[in-house]
N, C-alpha and C. Protein backbone atom coordinates (compact mmCIF):
# COMPACT_ATOMS: atom_id res chain seq x y z
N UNK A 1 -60.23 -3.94 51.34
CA UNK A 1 -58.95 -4.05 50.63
C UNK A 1 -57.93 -4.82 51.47
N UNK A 2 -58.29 -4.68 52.91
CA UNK A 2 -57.04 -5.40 53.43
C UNK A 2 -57.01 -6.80 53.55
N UNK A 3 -58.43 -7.17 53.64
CA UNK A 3 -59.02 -8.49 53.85
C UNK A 3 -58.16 -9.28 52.15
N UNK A 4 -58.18 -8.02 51.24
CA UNK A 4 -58.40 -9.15 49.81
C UNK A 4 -56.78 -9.38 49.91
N UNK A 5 -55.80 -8.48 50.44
CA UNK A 5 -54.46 -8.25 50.19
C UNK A 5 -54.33 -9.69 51.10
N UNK A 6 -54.83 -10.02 52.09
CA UNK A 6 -54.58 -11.25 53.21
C UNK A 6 -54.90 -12.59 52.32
N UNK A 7 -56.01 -12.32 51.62
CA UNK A 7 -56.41 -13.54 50.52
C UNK A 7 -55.09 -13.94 49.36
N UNK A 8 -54.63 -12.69 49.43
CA UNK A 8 -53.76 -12.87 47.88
C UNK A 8 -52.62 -13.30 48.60
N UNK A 9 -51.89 -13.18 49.94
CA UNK A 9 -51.07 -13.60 50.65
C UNK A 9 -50.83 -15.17 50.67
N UNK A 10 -52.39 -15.36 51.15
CA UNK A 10 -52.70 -16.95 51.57
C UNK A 10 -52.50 -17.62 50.31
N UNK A 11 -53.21 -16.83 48.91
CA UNK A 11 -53.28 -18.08 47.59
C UNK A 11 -52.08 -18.18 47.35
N UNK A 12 -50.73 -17.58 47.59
CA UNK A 12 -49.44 -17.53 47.48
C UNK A 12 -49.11 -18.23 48.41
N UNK A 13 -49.41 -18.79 49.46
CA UNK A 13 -48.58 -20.10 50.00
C UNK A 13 -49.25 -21.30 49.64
N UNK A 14 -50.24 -21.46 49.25
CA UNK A 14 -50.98 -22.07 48.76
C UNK A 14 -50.62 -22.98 47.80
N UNK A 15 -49.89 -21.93 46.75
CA UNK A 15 -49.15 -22.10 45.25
C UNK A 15 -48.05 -22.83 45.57
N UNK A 16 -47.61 -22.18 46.56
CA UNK A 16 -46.22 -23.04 47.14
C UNK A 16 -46.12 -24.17 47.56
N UNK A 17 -47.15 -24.02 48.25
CA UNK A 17 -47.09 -25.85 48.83
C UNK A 17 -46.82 -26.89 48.24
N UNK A 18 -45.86 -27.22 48.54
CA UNK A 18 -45.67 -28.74 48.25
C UNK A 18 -46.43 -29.93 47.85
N UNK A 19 -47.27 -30.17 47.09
CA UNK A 19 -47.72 -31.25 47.12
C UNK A 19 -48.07 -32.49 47.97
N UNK A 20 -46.52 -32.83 47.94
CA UNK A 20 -46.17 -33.78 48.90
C UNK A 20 -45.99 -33.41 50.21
N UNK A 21 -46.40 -34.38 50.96
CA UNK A 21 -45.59 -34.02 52.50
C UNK A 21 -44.80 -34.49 52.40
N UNK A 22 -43.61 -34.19 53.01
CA UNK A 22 -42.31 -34.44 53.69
C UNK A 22 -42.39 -36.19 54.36
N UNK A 23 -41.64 -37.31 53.60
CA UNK A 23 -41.49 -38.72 54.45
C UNK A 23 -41.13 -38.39 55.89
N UNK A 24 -42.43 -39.10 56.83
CA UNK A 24 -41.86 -39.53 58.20
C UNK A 24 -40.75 -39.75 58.33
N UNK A 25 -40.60 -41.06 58.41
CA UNK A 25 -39.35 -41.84 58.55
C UNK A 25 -37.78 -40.95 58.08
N UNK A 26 -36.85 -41.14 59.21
CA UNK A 26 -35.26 -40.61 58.58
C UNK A 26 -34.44 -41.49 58.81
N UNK A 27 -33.33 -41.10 58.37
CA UNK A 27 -31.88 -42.53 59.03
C UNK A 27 -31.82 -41.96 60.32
N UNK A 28 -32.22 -43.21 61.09
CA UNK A 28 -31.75 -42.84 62.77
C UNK A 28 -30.17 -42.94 62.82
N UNK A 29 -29.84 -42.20 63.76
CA UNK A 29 -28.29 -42.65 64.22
C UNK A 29 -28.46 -42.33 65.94
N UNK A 30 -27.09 -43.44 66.40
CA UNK A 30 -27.26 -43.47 67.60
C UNK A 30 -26.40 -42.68 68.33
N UNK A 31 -25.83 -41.56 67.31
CA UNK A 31 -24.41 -41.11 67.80
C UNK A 31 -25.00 -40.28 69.17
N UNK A 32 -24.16 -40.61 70.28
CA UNK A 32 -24.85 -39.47 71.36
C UNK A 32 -25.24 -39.83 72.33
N UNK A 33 -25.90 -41.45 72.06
CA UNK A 33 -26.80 -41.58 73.12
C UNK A 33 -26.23 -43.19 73.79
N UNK A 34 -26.71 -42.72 74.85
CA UNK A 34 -26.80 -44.42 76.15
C UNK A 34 -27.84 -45.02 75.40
N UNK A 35 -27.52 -46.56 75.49
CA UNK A 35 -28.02 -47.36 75.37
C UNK A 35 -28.19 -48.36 76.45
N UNK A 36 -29.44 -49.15 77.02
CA UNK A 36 -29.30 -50.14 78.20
C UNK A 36 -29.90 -51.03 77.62
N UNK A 37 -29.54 -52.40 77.85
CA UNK A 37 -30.55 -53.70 77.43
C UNK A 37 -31.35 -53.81 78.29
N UNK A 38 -32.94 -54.20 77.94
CA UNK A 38 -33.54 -54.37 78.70
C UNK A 38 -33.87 -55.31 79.17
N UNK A 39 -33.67 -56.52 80.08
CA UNK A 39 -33.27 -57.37 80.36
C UNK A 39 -34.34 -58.80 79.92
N UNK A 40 -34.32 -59.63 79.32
CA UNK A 40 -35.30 -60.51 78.98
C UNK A 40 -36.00 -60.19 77.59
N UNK A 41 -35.76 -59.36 77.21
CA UNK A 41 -36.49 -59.02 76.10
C UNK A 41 -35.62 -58.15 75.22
N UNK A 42 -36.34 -58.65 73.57
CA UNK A 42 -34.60 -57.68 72.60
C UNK A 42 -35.03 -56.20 72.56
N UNK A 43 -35.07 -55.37 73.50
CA UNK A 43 -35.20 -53.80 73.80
C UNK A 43 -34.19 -53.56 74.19
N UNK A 44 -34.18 -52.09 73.99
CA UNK A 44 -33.10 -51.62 74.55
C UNK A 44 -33.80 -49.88 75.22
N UNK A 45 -33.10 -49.62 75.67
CA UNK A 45 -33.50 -47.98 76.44
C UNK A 45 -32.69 -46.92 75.22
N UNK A 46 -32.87 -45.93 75.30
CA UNK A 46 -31.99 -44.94 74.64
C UNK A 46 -32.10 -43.79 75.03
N UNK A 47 -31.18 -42.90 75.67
CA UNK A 47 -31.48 -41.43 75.75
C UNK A 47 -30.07 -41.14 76.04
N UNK A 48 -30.32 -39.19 75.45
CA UNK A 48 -29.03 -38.88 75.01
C UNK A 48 -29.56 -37.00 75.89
N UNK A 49 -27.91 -36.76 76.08
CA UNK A 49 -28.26 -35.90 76.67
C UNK A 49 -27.14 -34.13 76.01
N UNK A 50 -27.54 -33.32 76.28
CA UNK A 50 -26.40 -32.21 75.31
C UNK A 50 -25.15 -32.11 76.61
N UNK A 51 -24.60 -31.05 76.26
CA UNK A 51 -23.31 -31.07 77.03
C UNK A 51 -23.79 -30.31 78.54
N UNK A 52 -25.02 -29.60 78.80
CA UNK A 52 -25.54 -29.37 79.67
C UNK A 52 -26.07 -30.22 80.69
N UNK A 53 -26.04 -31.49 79.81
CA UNK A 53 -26.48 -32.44 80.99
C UNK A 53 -28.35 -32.51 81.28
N UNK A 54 -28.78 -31.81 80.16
CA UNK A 54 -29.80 -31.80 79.77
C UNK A 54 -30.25 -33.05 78.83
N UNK A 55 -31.43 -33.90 79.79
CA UNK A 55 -32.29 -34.86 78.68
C UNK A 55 -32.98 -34.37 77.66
N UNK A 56 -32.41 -34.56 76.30
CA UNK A 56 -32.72 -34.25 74.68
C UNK A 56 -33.27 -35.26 74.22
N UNK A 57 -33.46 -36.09 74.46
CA UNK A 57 -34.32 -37.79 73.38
C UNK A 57 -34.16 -38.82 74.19
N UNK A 58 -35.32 -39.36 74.52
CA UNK A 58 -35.38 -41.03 74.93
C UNK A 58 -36.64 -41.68 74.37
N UNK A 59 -36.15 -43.17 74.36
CA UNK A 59 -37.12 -43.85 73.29
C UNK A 59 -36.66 -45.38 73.83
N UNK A 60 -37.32 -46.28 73.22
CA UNK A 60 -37.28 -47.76 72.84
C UNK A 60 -36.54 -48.39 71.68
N UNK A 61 -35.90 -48.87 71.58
CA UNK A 61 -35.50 -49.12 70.62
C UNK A 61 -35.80 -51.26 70.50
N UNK A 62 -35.89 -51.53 69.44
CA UNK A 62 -36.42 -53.13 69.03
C UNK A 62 -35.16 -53.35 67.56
N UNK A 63 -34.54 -54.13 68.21
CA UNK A 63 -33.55 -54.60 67.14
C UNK A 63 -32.73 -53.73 66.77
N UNK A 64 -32.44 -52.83 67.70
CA UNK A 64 -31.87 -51.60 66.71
C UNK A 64 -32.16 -50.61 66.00
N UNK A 65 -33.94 -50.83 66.50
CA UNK A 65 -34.66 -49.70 65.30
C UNK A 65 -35.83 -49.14 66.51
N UNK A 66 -36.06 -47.95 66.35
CA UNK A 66 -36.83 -47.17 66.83
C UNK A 66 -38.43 -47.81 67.02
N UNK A 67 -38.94 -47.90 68.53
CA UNK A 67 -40.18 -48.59 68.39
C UNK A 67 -40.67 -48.14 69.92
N UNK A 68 -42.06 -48.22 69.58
CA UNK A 68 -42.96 -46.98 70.43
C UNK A 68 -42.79 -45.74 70.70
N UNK A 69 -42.97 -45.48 71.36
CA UNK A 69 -43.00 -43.78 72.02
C UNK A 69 -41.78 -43.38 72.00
N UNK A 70 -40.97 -42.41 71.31
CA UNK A 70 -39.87 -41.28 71.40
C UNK A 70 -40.32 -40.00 71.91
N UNK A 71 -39.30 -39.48 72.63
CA UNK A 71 -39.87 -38.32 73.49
C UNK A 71 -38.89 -36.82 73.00
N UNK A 72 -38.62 -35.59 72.93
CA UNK A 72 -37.70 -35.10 72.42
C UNK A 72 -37.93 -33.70 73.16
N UNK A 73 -37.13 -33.21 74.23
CA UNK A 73 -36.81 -32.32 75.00
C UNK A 73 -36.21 -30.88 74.12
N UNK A 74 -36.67 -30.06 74.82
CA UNK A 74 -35.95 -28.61 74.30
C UNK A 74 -34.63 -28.80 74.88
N UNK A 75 -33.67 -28.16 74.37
CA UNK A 75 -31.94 -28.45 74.76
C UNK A 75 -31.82 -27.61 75.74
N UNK A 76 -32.23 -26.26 76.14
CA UNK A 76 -32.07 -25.45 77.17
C UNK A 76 -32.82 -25.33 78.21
N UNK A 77 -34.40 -25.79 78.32
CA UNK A 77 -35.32 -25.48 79.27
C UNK A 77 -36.14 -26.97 79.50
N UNK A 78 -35.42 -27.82 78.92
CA UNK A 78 -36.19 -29.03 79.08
C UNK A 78 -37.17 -29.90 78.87
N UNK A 79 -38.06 -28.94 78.78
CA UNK A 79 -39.73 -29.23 78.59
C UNK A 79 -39.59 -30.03 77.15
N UNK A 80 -40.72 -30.96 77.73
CA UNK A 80 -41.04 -31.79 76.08
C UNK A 80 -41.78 -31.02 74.90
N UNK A 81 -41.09 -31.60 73.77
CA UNK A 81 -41.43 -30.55 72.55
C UNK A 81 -42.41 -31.05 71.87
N UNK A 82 -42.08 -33.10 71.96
CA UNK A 82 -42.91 -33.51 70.91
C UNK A 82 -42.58 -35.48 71.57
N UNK A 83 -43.64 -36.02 71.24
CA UNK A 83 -43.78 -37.65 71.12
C UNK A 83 -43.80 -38.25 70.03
N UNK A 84 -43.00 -39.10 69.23
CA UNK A 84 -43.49 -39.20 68.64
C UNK A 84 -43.58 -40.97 68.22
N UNK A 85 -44.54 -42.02 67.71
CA UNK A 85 -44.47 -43.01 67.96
C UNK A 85 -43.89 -43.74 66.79
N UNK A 86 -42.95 -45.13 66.92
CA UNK A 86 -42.82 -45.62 65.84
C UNK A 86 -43.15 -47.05 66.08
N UNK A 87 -42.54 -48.11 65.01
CA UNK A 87 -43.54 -48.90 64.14
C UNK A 87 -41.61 -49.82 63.59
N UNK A 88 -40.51 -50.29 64.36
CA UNK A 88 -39.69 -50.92 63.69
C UNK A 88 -38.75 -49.92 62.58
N UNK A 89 -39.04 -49.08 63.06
CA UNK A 89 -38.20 -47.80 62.74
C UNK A 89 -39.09 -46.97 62.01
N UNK A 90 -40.27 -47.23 61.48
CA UNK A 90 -40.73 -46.04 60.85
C UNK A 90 -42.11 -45.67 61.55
N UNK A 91 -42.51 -44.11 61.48
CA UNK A 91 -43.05 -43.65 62.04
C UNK A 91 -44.46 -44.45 62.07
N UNK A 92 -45.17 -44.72 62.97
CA UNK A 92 -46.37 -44.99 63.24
C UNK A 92 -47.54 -44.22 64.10
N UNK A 93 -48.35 -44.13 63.68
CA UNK A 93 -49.11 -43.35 64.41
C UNK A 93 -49.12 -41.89 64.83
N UNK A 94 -49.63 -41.30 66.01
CA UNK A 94 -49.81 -40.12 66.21
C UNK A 94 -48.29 -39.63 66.72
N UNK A 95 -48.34 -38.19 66.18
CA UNK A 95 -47.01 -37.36 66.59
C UNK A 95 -47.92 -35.95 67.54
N UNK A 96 -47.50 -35.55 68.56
CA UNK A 96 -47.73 -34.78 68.88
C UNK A 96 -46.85 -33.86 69.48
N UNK A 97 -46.80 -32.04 69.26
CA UNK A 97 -45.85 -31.33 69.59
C UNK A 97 -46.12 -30.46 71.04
N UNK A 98 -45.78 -29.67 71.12
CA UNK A 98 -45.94 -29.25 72.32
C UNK A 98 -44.73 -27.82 72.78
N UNK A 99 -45.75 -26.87 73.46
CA UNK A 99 -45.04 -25.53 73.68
C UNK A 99 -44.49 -25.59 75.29
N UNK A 100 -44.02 -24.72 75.52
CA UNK A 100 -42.82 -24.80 76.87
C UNK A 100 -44.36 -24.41 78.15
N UNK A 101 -45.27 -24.31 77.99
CA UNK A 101 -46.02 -24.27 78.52
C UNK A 101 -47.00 -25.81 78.73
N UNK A 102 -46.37 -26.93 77.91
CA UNK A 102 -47.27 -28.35 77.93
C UNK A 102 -48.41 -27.99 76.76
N UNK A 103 -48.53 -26.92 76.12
CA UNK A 103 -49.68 -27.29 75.45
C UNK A 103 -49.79 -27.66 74.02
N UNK A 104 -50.54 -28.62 73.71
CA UNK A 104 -50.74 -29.15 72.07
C UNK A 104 -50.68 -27.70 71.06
N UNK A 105 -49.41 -27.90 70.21
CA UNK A 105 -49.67 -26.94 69.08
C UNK A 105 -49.33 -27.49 67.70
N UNK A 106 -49.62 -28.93 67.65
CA UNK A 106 -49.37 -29.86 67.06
C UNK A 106 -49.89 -31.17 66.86
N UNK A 107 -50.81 -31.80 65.99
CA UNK A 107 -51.13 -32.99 65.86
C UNK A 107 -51.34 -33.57 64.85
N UNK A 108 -50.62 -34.85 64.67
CA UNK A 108 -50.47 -35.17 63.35
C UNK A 108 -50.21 -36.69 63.48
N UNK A 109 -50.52 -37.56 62.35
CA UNK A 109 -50.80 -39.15 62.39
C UNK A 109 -50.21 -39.75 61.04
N UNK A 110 -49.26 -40.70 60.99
CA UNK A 110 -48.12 -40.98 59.97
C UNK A 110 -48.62 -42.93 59.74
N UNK A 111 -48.81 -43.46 58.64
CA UNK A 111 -48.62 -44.50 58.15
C UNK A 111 -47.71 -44.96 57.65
N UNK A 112 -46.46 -46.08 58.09
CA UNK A 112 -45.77 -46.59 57.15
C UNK A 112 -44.60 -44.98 57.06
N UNK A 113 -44.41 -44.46 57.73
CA UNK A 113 -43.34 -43.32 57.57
C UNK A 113 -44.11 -41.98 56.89
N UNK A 114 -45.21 -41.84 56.76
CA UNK A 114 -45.74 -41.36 55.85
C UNK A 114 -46.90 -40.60 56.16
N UNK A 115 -47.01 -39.18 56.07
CA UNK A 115 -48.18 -38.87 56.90
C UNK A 115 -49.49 -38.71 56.29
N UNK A 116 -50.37 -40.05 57.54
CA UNK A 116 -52.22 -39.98 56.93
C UNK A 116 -52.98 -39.63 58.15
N UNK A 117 -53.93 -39.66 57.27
CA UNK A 117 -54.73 -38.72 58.07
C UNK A 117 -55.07 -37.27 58.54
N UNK A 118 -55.43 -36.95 59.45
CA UNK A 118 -55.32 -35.70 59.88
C UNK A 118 -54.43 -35.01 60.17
N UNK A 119 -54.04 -33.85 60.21
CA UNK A 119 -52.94 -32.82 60.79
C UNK A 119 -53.42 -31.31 61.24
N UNK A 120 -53.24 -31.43 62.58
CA UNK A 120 -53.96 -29.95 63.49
C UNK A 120 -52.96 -29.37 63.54
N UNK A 121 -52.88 -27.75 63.32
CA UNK A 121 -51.81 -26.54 64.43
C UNK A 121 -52.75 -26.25 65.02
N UNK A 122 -52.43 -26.08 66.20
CA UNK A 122 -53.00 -24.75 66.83
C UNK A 122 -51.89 -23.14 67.50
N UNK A 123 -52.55 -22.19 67.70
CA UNK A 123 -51.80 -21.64 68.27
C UNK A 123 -52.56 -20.55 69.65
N UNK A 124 -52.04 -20.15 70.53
CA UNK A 124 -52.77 -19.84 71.76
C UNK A 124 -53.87 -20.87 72.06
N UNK A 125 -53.91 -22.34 71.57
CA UNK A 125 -54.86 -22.92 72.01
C UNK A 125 -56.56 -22.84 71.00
N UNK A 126 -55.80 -22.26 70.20
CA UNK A 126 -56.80 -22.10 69.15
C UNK A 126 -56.40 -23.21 67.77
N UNK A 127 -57.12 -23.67 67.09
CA UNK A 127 -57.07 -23.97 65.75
C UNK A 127 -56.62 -22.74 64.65
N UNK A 128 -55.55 -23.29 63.97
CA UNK A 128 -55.39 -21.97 63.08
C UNK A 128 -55.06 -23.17 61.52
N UNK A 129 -55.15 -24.27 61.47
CA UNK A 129 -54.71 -25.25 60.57
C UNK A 129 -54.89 -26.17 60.50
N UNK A 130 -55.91 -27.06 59.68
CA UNK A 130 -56.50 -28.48 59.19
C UNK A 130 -55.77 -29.07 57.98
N UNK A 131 -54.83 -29.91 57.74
CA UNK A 131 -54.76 -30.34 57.24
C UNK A 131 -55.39 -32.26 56.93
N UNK A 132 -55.60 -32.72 55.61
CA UNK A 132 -56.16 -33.84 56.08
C UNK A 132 -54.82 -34.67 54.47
N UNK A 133 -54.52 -36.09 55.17
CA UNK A 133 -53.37 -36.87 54.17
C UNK A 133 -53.83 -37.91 53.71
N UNK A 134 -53.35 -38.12 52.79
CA UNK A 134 -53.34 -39.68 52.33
C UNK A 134 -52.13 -40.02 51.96
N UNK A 135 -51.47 -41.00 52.39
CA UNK A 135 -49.99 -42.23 52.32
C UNK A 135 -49.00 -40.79 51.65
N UNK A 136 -48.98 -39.66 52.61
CA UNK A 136 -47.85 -38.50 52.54
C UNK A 136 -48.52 -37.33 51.52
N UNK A 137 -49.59 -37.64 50.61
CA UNK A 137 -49.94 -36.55 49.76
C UNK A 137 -51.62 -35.41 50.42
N UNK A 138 -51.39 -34.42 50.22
CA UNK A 138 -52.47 -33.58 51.11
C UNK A 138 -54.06 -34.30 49.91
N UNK A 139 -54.81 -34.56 50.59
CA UNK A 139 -56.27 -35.39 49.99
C UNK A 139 -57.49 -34.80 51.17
N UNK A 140 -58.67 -34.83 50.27
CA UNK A 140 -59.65 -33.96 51.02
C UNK A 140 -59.20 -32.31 51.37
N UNK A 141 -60.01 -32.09 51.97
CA UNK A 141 -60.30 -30.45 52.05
C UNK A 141 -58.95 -30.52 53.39
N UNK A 142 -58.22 -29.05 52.66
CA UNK A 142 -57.78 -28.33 53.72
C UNK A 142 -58.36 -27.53 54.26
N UNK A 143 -57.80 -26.75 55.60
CA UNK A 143 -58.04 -25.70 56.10
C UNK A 143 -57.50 -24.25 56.58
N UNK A 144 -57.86 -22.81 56.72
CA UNK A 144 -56.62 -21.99 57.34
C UNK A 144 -57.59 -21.27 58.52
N UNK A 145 -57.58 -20.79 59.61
CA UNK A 145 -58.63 -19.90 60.11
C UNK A 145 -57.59 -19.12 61.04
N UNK A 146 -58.21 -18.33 61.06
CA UNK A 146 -58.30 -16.35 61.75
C UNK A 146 -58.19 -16.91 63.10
N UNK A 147 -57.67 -16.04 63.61
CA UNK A 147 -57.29 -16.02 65.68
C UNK A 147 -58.61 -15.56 65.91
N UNK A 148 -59.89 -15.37 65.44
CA UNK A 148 -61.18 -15.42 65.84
C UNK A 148 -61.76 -16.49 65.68
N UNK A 149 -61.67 -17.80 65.36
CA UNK A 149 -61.75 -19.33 64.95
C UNK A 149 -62.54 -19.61 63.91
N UNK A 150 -62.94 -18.30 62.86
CA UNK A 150 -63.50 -18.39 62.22
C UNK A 150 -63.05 -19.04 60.37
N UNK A 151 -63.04 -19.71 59.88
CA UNK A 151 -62.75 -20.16 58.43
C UNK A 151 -62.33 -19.08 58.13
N UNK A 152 -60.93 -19.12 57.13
CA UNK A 152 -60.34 -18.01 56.39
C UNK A 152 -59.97 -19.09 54.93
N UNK A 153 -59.67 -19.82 54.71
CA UNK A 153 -60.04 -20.69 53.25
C UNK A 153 -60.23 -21.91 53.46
N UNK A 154 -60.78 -22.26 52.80
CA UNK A 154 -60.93 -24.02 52.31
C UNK A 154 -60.53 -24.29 51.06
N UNK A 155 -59.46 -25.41 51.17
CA UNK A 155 -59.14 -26.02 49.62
C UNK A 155 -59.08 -27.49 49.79
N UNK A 156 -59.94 -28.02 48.92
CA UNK A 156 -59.74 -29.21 48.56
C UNK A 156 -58.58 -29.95 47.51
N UNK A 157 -58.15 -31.34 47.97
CA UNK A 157 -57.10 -31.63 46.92
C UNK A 157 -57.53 -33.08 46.89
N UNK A 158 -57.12 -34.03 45.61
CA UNK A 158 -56.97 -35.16 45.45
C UNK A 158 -55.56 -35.95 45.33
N UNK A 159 -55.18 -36.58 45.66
CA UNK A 159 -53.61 -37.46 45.80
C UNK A 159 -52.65 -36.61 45.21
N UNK A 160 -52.82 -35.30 46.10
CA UNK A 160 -51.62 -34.28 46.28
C UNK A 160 -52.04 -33.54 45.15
N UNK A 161 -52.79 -33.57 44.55
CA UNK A 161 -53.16 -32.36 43.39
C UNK A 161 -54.37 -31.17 43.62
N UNK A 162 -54.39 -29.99 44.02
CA UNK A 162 -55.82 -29.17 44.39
C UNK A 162 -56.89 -30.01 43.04
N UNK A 163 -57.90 -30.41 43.66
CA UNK A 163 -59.47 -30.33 42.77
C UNK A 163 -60.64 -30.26 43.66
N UNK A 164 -61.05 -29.77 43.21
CA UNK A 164 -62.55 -29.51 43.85
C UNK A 164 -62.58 -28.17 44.25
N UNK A 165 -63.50 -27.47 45.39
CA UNK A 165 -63.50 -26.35 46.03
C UNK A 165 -62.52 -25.24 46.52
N UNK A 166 -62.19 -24.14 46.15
CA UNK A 166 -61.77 -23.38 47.17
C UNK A 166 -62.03 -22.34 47.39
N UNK A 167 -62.57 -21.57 48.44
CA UNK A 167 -63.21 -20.71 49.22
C UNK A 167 -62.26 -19.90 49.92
N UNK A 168 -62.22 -18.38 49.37
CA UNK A 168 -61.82 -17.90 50.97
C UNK A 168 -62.90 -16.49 51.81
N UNK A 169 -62.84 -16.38 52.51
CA UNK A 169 -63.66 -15.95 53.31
C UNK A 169 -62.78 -14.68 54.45
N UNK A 170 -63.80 -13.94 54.34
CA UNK A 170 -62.94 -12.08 55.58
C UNK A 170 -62.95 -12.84 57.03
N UNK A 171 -62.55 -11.68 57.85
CA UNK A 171 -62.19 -11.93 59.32
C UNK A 171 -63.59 -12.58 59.56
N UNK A 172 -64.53 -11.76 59.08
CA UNK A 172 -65.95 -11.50 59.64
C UNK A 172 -67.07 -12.52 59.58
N UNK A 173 -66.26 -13.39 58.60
CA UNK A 173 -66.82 -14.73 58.01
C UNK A 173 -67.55 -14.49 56.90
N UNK A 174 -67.85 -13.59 55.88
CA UNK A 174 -68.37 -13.42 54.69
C UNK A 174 -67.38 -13.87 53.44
N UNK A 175 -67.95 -14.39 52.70
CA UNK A 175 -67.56 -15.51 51.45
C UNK A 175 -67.09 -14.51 50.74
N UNK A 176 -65.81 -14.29 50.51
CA UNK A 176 -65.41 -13.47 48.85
C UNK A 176 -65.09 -14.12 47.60
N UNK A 177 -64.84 -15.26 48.30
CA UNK A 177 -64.10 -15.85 46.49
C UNK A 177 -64.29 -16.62 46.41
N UNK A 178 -64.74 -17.31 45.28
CA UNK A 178 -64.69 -18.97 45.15
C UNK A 178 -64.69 -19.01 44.33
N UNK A 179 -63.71 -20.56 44.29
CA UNK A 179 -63.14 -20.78 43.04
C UNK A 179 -63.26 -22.62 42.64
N UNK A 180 -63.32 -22.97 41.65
CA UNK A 180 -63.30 -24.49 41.42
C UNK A 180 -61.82 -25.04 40.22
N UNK A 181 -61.22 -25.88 41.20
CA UNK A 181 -60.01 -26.69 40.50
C UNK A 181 -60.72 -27.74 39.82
N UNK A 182 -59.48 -28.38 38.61
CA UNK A 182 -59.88 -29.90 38.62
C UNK A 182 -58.12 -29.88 37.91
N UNK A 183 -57.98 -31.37 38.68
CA UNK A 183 -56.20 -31.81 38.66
C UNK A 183 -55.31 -30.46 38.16
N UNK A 184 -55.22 -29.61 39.60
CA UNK A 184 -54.57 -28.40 39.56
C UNK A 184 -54.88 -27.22 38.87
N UNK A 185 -55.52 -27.44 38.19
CA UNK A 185 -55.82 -25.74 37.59
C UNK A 185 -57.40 -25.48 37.46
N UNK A 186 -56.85 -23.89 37.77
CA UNK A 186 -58.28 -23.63 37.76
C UNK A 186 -59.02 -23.54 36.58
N UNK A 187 -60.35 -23.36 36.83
CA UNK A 187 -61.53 -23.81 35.41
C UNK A 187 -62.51 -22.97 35.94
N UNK A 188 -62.92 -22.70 36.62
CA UNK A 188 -63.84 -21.33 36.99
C UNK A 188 -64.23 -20.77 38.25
N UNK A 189 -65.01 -19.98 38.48
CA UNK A 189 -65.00 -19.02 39.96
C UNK A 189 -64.47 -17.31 39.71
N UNK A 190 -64.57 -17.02 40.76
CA UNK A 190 -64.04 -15.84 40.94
C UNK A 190 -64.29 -15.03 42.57
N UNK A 191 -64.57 -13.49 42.34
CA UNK A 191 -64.70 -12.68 43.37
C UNK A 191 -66.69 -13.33 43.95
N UNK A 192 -67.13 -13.28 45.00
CA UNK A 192 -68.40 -13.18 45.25
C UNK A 192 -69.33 -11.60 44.90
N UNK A 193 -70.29 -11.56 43.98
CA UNK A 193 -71.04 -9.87 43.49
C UNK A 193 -71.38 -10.17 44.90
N UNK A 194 -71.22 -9.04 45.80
CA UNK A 194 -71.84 -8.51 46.75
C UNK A 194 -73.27 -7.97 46.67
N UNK A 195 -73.83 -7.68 45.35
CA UNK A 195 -74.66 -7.50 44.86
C UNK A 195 -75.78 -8.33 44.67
N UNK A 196 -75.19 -9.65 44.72
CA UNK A 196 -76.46 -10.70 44.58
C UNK A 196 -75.99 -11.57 45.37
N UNK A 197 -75.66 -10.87 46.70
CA UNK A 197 -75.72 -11.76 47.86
C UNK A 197 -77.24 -11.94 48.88
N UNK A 198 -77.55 -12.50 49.34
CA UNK A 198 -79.31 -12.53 49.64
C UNK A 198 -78.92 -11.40 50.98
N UNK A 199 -79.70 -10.53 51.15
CA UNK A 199 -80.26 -9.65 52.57
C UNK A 199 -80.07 -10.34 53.65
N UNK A 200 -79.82 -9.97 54.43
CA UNK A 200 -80.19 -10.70 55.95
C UNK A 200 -81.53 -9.60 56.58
């Protein structure tokens, strides 16, 4: 019972989700920060700091617009939070986050402002979240798993709409439910008969 109450939790954020991801790209502003030319070339430096005197953001900037590697500090303890790369102001490539300890709890890869590809959480160093994108909409199979690293659902989606598979599964790794979408709604599945599950 507690396992199914955790399932009915999960299909409820599930429901929620957004479709869409959230656009990379935002209006930069420079309020805050030093700027240096970099000498011979149209770059510039940028980093800005809080009233602590603490480094909060430094980056590259190309014409005025955000380009390569941005870096982004916690405001009180310093440590880097996150990198993230751009592309002439809009996001390019890999973003990665990061806990006050240096470690990845975050990975994620943006086209054109827009996030494709893959997207990892982890947490204690574990996987707890697969997401996979296409040009900002969730496409291919997601993922959720248990602080034992074991699968806790799989859902598949097409250009931001659930179709295909979704599975969720106990701590223990045994299959309870499955279910089949097509362009968002469901069409059949249910609980797994424990009953005409094969012996081990």
């Amino acid at each position: 019972m507690k396992h199914l109450w955790v399932f009915i939790f999960a299909l409820l954020i599930l429901g929620c989700q957004k479709k869409d991801a959230p656009k990379g790209g935002t209006e930069f502003s420079l309020d805050g920060f030093v700027t240096e030319k970099i000498e011979g070339t149209n770059f510039m430096s940028a980093t800005r700091t809080n009233a602590a005197g603490i480094l909060t953001d430094e980056g590259i900037l190309k014409n005025g617009k955000q380009h390569g590697p941005w870096k982004a500090y916690e405001p009180n303890r310093g440590y880097m939070e996150s990198i993230t790369y751009f592309s002439d102001g809009e996001q390019m490539g890999p973003v990665l986050k990061f806990d006050s300890r240096g470690t990845v709890i975050e990975e994620a890869s943006y086209l054109d402002g827009e996030l494709h590809g893959k997207t990892v959480k982890y947490r204690y160093g574990l996987k707890i979240a697969e997401r996979n994108y296409k040009m900002g909409k969730p496409d291919g199979k997601q993922y959720d798993f248990y602080d034992n690293g074991k699968i806790m659902q799989i859902a598949e989606f097409k250009d931001g709409v659930q179709d295909g598979l979704f599975e969720y599964y106990t701590f223990e790794g045994e299959k309870q439910m499955s279910y089949q979408y097509k362009n968002g709604q469901k069409i059949a599945g249910g609980l797994i008969d424990e009953s005409k599950k094969e012996k081990k």
